[in-house]
Structure formats: structure tokens, C-alpha cells
C-alpha atoms as a PDB file:
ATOM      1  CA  UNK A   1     -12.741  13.833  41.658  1.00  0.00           C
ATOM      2  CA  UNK A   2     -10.139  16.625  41.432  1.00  0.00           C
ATOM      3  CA  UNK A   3      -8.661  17.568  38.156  1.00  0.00           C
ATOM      4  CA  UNK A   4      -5.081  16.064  38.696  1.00  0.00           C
ATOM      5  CA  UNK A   5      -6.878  12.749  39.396  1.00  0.00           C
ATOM      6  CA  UNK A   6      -8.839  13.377  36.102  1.00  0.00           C
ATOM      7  CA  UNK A   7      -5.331  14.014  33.938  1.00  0.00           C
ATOM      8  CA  UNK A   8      -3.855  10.983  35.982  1.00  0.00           C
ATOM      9  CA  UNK A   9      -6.167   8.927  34.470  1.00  0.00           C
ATOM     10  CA  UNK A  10      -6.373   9.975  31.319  1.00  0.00           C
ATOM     11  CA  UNK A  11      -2.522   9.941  30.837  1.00  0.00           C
ATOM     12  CA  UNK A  12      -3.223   6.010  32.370  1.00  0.00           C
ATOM     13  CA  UNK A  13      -6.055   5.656  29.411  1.00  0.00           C
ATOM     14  CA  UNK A  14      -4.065   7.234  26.745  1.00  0.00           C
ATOM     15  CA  UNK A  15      -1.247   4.387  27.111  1.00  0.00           C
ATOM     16  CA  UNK A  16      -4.270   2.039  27.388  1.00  0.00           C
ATOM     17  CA  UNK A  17      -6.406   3.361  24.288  1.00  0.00           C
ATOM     18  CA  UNK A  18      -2.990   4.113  22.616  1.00  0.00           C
ATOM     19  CA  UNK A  19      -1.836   0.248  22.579  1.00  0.00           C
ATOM     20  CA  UNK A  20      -5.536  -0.441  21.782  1.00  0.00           C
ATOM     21  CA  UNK A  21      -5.385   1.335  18.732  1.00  0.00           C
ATOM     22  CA  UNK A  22      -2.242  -0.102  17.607  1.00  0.00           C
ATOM     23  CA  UNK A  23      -3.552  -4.021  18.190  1.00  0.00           C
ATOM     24  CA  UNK A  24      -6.802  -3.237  16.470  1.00  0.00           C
ATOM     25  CA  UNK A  25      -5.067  -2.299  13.260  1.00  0.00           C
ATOM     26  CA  UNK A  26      -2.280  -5.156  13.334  1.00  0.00           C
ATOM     27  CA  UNK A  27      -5.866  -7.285  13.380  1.00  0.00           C
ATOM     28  CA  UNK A  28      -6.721  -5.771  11.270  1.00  0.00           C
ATOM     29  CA  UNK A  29      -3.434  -5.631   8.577  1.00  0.00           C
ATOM     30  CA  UNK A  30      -2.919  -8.975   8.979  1.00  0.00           C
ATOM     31  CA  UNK A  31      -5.080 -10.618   6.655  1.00  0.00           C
ATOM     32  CA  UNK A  32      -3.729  -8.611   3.996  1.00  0.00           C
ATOM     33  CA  UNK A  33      -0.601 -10.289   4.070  1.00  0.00           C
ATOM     34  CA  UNK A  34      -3.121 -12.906   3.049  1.00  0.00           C
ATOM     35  CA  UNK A  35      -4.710 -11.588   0.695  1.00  0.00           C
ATOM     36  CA  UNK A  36      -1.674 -10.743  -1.155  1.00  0.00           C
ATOM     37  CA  UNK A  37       0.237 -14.151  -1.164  1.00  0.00           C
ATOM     38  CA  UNK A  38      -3.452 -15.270  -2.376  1.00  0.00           C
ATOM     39  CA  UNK A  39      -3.466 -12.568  -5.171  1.00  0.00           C
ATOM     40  CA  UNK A  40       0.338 -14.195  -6.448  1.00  0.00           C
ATOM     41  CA  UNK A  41      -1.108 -17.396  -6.244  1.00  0.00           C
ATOM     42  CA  UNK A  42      -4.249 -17.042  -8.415  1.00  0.00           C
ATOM     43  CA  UNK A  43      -1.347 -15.068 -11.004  1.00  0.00           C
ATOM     44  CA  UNK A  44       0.866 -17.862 -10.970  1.00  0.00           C
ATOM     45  CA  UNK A  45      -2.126 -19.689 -11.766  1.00  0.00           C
ATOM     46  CA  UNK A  46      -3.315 -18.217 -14.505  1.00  0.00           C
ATOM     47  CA  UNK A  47       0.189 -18.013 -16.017  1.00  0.00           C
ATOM     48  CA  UNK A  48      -0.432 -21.736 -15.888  1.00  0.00           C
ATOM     49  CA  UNK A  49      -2.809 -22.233 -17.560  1.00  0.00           C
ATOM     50  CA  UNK A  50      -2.104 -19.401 -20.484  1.00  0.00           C
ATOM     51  CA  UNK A  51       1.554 -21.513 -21.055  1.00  0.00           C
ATOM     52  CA  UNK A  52      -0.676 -24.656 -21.168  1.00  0.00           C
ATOM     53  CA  UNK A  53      -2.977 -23.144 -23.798  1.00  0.00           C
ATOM     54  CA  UNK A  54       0.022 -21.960 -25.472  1.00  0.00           C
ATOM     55  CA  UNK A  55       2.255 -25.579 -25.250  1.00  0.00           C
ATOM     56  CA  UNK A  56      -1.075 -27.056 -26.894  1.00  0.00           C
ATOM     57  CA  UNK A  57      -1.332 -24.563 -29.780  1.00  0.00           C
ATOM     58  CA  UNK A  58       2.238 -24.979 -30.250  1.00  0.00           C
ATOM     59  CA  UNK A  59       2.021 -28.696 -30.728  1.00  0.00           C
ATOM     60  CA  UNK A  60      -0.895 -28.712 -32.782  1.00  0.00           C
ATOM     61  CA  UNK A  61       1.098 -27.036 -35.035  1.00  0.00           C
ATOM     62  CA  UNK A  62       3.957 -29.154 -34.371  1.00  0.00           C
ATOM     63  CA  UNK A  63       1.855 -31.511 -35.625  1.00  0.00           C
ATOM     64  CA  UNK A  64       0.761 -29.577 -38.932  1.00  0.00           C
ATOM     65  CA  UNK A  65       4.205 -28.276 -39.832  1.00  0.00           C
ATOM     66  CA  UNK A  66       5.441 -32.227 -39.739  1.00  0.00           C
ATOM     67  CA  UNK A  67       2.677 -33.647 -41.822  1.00  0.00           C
ATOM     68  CA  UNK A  68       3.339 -30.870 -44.408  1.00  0.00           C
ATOM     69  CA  UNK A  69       6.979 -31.895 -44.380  1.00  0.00           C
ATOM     70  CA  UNK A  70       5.964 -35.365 -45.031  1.00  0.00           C
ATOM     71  CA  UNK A  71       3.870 -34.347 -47.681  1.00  0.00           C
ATOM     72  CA  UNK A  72       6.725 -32.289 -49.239  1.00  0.00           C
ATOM     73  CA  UNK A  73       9.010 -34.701 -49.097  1.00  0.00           C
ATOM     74  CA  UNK A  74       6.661 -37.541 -50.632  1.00  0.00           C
ATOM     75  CA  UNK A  75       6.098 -35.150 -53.308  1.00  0.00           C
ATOM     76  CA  UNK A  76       9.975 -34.426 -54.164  1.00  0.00           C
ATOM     77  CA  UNK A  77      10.916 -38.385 -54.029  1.00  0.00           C
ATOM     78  CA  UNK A  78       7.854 -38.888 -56.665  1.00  0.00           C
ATOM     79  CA  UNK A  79       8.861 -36.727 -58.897  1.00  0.00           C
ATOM     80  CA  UNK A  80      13.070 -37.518 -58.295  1.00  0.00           C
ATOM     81  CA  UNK A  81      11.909 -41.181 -59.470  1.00  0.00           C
ATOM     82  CA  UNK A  82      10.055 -39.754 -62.301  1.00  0.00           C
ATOM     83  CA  UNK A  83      12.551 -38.675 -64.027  1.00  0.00           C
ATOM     84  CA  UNK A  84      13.960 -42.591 -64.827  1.00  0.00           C
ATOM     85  CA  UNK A  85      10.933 -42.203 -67.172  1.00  0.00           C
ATOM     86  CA  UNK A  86      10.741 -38.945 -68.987  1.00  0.00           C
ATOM     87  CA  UNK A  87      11.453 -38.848 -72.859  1.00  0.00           C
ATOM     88  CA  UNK A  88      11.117 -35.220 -73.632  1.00  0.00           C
ATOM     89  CA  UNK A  89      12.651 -32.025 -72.594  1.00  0.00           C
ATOM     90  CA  UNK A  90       9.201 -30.028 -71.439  1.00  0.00           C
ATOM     91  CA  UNK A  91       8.316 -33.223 -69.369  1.00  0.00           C
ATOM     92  CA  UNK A  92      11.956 -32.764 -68.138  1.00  0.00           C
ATOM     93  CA  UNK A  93      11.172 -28.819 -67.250  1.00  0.00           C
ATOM     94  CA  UNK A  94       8.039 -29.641 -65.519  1.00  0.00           C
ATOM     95  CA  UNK A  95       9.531 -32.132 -63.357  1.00  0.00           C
ATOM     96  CA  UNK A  96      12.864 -30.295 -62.390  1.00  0.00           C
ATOM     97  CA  UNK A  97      10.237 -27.360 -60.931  1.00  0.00           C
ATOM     98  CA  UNK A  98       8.229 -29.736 -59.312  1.00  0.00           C
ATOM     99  CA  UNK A  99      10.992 -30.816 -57.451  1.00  0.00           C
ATOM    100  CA  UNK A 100      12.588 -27.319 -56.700  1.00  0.00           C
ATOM    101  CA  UNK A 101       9.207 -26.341 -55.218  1.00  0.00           C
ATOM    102  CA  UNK A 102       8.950 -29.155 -53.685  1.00  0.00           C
ATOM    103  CA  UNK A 103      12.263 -29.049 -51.531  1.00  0.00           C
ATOM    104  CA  UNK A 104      11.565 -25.287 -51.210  1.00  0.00           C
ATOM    105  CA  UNK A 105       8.373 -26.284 -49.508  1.00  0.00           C
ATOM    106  CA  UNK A 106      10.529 -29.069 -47.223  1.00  0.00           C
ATOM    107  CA  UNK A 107      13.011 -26.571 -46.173  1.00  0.00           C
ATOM    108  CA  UNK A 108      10.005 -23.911 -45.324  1.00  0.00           C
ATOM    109  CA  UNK A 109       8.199 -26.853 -43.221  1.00  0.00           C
ATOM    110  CA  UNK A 110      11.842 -27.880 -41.496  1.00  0.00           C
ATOM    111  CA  UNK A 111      12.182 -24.091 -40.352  1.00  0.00           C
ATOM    112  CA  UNK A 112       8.681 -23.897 -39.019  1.00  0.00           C
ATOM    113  CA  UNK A 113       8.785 -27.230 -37.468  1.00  0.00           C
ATOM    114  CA  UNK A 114      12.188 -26.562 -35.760  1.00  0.00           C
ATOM    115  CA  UNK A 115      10.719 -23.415 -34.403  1.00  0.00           C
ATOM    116  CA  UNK A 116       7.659 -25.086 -32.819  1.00  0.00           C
ATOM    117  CA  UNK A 117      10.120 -27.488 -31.292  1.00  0.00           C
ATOM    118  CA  UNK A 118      11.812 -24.599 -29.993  1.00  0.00           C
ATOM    119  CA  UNK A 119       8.774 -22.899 -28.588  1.00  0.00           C
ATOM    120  CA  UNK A 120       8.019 -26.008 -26.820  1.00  0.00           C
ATOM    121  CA  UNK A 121      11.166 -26.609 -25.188  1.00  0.00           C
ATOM    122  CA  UNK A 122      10.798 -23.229 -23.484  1.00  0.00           C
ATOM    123  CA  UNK A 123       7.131 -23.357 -22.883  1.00  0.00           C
ATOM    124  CA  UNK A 124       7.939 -26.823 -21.138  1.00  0.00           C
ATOM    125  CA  UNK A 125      10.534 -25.691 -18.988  1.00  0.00           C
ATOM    126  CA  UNK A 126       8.519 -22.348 -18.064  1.00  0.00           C
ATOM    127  CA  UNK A 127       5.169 -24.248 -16.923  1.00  0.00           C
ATOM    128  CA  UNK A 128       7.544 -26.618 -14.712  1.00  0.00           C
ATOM    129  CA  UNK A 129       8.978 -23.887 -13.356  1.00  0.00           C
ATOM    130  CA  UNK A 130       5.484 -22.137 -12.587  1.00  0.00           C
ATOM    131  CA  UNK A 131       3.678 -25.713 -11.456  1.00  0.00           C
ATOM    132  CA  UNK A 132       7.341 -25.510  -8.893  1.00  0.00           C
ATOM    133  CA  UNK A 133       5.778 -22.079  -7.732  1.00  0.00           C
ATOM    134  CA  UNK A 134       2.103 -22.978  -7.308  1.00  0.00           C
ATOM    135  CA  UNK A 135       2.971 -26.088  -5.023  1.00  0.00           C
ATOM    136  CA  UNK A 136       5.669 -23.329  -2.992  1.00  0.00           C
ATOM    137  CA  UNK A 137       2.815 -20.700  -2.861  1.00  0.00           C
ATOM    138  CA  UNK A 138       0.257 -23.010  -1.725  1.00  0.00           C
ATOM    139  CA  UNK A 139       2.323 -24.224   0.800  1.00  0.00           C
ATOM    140  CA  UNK A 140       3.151 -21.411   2.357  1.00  0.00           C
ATOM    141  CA  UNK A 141      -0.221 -19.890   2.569  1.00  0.00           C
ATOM    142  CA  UNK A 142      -1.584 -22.555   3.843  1.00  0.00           C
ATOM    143  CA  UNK A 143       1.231 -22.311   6.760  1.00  0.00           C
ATOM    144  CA  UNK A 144       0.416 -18.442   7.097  1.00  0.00           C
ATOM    145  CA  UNK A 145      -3.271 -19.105   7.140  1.00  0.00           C
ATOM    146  CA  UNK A 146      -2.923 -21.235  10.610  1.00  0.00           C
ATOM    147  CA  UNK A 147       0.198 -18.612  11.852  1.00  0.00           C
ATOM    148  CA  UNK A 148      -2.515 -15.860  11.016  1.00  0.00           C
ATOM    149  CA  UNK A 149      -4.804 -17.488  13.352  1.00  0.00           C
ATOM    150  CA  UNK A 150      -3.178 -18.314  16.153  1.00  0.00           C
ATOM    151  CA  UNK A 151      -1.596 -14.116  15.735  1.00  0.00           C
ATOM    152  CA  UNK A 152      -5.079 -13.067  15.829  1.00  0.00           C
ATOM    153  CA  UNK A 153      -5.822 -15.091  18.704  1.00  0.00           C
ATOM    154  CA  UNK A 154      -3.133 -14.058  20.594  1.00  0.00           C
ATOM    155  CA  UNK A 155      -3.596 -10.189  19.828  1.00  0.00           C
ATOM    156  CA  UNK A 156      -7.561 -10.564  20.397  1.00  0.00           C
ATOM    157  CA  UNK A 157      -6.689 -11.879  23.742  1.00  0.00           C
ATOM    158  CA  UNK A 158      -4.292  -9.286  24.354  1.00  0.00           C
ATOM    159  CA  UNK A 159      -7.366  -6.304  22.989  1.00  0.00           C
ATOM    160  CA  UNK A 160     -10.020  -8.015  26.046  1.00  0.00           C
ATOM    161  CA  UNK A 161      -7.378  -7.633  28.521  1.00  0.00           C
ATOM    162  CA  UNK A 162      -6.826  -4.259  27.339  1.00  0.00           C
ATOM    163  CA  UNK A 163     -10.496  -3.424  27.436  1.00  0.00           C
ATOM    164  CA  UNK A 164     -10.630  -4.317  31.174  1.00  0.00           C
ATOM    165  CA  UNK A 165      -8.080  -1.998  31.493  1.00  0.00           C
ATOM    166  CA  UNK A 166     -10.486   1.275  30.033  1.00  0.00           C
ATOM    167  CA  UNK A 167     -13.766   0.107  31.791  1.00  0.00           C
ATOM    168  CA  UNK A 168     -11.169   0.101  35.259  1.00  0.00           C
ATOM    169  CA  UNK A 169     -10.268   3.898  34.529  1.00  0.00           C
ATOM    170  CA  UNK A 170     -13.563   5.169  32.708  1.00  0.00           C
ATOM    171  CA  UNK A 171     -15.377   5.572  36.076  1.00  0.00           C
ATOM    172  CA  UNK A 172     -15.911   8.867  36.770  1.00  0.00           C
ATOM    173  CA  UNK A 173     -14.955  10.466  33.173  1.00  0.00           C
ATOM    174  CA  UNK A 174     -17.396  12.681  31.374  1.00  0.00           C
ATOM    175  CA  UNK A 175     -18.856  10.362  28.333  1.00  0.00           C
ATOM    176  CA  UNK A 176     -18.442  12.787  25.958  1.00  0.00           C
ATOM    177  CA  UNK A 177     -14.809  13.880  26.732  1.00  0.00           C
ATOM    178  CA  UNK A 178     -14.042  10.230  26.437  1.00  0.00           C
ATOM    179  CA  UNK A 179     -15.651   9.946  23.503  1.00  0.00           C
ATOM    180  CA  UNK A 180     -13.404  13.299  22.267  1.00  0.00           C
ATOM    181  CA  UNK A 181     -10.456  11.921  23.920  1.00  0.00           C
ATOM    182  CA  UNK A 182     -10.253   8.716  21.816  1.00  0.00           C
ATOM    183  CA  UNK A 183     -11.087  10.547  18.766  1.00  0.00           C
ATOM    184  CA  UNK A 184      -8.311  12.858  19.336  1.00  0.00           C
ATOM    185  CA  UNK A 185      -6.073   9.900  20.047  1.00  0.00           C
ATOM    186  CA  UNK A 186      -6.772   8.349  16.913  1.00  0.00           C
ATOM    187  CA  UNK A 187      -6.393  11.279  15.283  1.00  0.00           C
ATOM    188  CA  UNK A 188      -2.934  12.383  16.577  1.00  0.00           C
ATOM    189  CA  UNK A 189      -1.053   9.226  16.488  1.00  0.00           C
ATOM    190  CA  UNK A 190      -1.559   8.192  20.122  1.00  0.00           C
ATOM    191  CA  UNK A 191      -1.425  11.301  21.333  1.00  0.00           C
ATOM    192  CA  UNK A 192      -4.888  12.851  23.306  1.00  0.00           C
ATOM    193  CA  UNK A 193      -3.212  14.896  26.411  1.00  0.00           C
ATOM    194  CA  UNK A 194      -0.392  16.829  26.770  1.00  0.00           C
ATOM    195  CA  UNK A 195       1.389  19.162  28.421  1.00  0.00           C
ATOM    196  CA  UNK A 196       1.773  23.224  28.340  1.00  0.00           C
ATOM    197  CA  UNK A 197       5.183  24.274  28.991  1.00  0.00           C
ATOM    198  CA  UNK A 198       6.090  28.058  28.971  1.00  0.00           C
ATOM    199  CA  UNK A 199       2.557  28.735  27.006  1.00  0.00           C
ATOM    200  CA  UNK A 200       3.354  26.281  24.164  1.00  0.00           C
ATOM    201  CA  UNK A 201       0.965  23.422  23.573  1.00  0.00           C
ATOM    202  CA  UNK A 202       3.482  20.166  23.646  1.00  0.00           C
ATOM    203  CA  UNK A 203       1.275  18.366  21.084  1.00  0.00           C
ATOM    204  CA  UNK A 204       1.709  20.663  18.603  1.00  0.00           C
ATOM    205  CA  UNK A 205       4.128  23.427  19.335  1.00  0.00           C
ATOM    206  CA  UNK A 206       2.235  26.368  19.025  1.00  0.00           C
ATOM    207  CA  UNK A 207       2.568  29.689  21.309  1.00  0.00           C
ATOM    208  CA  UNK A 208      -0.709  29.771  23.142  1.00  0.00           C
ATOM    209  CA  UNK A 209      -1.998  33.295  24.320  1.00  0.00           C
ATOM    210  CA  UNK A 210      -1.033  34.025  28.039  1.00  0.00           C
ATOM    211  CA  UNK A 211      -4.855  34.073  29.174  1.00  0.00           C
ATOM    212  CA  UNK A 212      -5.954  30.843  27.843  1.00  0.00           C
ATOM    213  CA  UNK A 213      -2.580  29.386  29.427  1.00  0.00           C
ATOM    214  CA  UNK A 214      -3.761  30.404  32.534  1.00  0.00           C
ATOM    215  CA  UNK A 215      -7.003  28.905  32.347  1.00  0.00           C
ATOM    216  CA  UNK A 216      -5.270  25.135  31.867  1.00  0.00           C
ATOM    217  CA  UNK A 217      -2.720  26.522  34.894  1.00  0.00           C
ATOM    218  CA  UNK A 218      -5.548  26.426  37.233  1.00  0.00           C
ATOM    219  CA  UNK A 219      -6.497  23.473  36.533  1.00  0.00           C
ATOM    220  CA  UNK A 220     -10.622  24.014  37.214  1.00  0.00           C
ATOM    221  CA  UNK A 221     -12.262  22.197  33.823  1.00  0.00           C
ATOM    222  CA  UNK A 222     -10.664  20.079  30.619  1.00  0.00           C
ATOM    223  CA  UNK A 223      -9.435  23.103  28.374  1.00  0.00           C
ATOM    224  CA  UNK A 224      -8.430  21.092  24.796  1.00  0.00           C
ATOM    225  CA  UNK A 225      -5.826  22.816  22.386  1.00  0.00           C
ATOM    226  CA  UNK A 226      -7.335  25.188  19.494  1.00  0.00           C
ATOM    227  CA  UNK A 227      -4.885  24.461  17.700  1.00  0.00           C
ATOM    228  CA  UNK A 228      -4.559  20.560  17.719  1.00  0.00           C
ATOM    229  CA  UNK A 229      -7.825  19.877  19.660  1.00  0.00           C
ATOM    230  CA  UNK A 230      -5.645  17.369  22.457  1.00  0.00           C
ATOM    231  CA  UNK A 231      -6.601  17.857  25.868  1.00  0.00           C
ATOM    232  CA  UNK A 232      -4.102  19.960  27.970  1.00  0.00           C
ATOM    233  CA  UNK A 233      -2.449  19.660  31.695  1.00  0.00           C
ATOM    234  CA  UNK A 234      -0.180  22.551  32.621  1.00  0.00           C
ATOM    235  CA  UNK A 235       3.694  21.347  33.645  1.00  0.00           C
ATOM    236  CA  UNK A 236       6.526  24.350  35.241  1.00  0.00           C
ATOM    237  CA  UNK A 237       9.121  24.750  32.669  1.00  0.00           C
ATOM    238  CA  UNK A 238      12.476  24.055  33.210  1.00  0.00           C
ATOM    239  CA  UNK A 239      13.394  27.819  32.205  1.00  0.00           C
ATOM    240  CA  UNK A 240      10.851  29.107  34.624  1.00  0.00           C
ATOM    241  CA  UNK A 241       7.804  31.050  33.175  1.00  0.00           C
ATOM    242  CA  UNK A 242       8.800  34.652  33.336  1.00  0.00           C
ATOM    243  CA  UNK A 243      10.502  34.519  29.366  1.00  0.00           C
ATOM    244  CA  UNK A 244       7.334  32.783  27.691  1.00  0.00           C
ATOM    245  CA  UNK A 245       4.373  34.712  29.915  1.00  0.00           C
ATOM    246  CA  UNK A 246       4.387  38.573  29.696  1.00  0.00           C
ATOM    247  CA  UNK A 247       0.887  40.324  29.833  1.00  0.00           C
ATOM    248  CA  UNK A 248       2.183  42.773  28.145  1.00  0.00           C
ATOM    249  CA  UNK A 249       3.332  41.109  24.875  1.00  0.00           C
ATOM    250  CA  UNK A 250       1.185  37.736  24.167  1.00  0.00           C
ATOM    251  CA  UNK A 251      -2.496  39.335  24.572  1.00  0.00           C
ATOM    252  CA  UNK A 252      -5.312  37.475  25.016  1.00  0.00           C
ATOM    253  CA  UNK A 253      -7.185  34.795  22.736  1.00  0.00           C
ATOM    254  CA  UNK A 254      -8.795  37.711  20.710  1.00  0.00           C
ATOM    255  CA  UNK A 255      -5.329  38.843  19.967  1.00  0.00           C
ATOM    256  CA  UNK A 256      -4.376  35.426  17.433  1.00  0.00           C
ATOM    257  CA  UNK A 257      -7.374  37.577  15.373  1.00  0.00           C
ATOM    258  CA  UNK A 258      -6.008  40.762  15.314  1.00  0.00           C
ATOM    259  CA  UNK A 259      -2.753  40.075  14.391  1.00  0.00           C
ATOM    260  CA  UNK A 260      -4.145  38.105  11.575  1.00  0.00           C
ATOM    261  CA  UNK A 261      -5.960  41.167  10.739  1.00  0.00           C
ATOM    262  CA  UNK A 262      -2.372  43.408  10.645  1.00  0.00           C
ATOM    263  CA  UNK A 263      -0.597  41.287   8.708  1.00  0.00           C
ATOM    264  CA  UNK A 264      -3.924  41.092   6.411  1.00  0.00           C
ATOM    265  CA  UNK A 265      -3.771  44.853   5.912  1.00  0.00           C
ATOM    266  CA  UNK A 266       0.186  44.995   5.449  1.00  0.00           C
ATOM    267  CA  UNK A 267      -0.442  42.349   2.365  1.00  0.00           C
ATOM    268  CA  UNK A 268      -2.827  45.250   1.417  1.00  0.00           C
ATOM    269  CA  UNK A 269      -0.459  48.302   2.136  1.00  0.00           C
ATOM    270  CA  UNK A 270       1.993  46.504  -0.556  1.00  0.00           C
ATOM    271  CA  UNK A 271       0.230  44.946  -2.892  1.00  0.00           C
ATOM    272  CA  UNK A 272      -1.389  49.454  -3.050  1.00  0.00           C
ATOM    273  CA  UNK A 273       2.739  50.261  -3.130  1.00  0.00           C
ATOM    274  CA  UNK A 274       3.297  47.601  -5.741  1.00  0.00           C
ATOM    275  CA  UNK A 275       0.691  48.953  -7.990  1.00  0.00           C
ATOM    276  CA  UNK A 276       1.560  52.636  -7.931  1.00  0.00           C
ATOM    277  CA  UNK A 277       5.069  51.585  -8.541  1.00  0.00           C
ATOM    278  CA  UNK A 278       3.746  49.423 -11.849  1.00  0.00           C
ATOM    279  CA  UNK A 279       1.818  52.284 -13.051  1.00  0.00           C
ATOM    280  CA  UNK A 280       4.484  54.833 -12.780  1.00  0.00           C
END
């Protein structure tokens, strides 16, 4: 098989792998759409049942506050009726403070009582409101739990056909740079062969040197990016070669080292110049 055969087909199996990819993970995503709407409903649940525990502690002492009222009250008509029948003034004293503390203790009682009404009232209308949101929740997961299944279906369907697809094309393909190749499109967003235009790597836009650009121009072997690692096809610019390719200038692939190394040693030239300057 000759090499442009070879690219053909793995530009065909990039689209194919590509859309692969993408289905797998909607599978994949899907069920957390779930999984969330579940997490709100097992909240809205709980809220339930913690304004529940709350409307019953409230009326419990609902229920305390109105028995001491009765109690106070009981108390303060005794000891009004009492006084019909005193004859002296301490008896007199000691019946006029049992009836202040008395209706001290009534309007105490009132104020608590009227409070745990309140807190009722609102605990009431909040745990209607929440049951409201539990049967609305549960309703519509239960309608996303059979929409999710019938998506998944369809996109499963749509991932076999796709698989036909790659065992059409794989024929013929090294193992292991089809192994690399899907890798690399996993990796890079879809992305597993590109083009070199005017010696810069289309996948990720770096100069290439002129001699390893050559090597993908002939077109004898899969040559992958060092830079990005995506396999590479050479493509004629549109400006014509003669700007980006000059022997002279872009060196070889030993060259991307050696200008590393000069701009290492100018770091070191001024960081010396910086220092004699701070000790002067």
C-alpha cells in the first residue's frame, strides 16, 4: 500500500475514530444528568423530613405552651374570686401578687404560644411546597430515566455502525500506529494527522527544521510531530515553499538544541553583567 493510500485512510479513520470518541463520552455524560436530578431529589427529601421533625417539635410545644396558659389562667381566676373572702390586709397582699404573677405568667404563655402558631403556619406552608417538589422531581426523572434509554440506545447503535466503519479501513495499518493514532486523537481533541505547510506542523503551529520537513515531503514512512506527537502528511503551500525552506537558515533537527544552548548561555552572559554591575 503506498503512503498516500495510508494518509487517505487515516484522514477517513480520524473522522471515524473522531465521531467515535465524541458518542462514547455523550454515553457516557448522560447518566449524570441522572444522577444529578437524583441528588436534588434525595435533598428535597430530606428537607422533608427535617420540616416534618421540626412541625412536630413545634406542636408539641404548641401543646405545652397552651396547657401552661390554662394553668395560668385557672390560677389568676382562683385567686380573683378569692378575694370576695379575704378579711385582712397581708391576706390581701398575698393575693394581689398571686394574681400579678399569675397574669404575668398568661401573657408569657400567650407570646410563646402565638409564636409556635406562627412557626407552624410557615413550617406548613414550606413542607407543602417541598411535598409539590418531590412529586415534580419524581416525575420528571422518571420521564428522563426512559428518554435516557432510548438516547443510549440510539447512540449505541450509532457507536456499532461506527465500529464497522474502523474494522473496513484498519486493513492494512500497522497495529501499533493505530494504536498511537487513536491515542493521539484522544489526546488532541480529534485531531491525529495533519498537514505540513511551509515547514510548520498544522496541528500545532510550530516551525519544523527544514530536514525533518523533508523527510514527511517524501512521503517514504509515518514521521509523527515532535512537537505535538500527530502524525504528519506534507501539503504545497499556497505561498510556495521558497520563504519558509532555506538550508541556509532553519538547520537541521540538531539545530532546535543548539539554539537552546545560545540563548542558555546569553541568560548566563547577563545574569555575569548583572552581577558586576550590582557589585560595583
Amino acid at each position: 500500500m503506498v503512503m498516500e493510500e495510508v494518509f487517505e485512510k487515516l484522514r477517513t479513520l480520524q473522522e471515524v475514530l473522531s465521531e467515535k470518541i465524541r458518542l462514547e463520552q455523550e454515553v457516557a455524560d448522560i447518566p449524570k444528568v441522572l444522577v444529578t436530578q437524583e441528588e436534588l431529589l434525595s435533598r428535597l427529601k430530606k428537607t422533608f423530613i427535617e420540616k416534618n421533625l421540626e412541625f412536630e417539635k413545634s406542636r408539641t410545644s404548641q401543646g405545652d405552651y397552651k396547657a401552661l396558659l390554662d394553668e395560668a389562667e385557672s390560677m389568676r381566676e382562683k385567686s380573683e374570686k378569692n378575694m370576695d373572702v379575704i378579711s385582712t390586709q397581708r391576706e390581701y397582699e398575698a393575693l394581689d401578687k398571686e394574681i400579678r404573677d399569675a397574669a404575668e405568667k398568661e401573657q408569657q404563655y400567650r407570646k410563646e404560644l402565638q409564636r409556635e402558631e406562627r412557626i407552624l403556619a410557615e413550617l406548613d406552608v414550606q413542607i407543602k411546597q417541598t411535598t409539590d417538589l418531590i412529586e415534580q422531581q419524581e416525575k420528571e426523572l422518571e420521564e428522563r430515566r426512559a428518554g435516557i434509554e432510548a438516547e443510549i440506545s440510539e447512540k449505541k447503535a450509532q457507536l456499532a455502525k461506527l465500529e464497522e466503519d474502523e474494522k473496513a479501513l484498519i486493513p492494512g495499518l500497522d497495529p501499533e500506529i493505530l494504536f498511537k493514532f487513536e491515542r493521539i486523537i484522544r489526546n488532541k481533541m480529534g485531531r491525529g494527522i495533519v498537514a505540513i505547510k511551509g515547514g510548520v506542523c498544522t496541528g500545532c503551529h510550530m516551525v519544523l527544521p527544514v530536514q525533518f520537513a523533508n523527510l514527511v515531503r517524501q512521503g517514504e514512512d509515518i514521521v509523527f510531530c515532535p512537537c505535538c506527537s500527530r502524525i504528519l502528511f506534507y501539503e504545497e503551500s499556497e505561498t510556495g515553499e521558497e520563504e519558509f525552506f532555506d538550508t541556509h537558515d532553519a538547520g537541521s533537527l540538531s539545530d532546535l538544541d543548539d539554539m537552546e544552548d545560545e540563548e542558555y548561555d546569553e541568560d548566563e552572559e547577563e545574569e555575569e553583567k548583572a552581577g558586576i554591575d550590582y557589585e560595583e
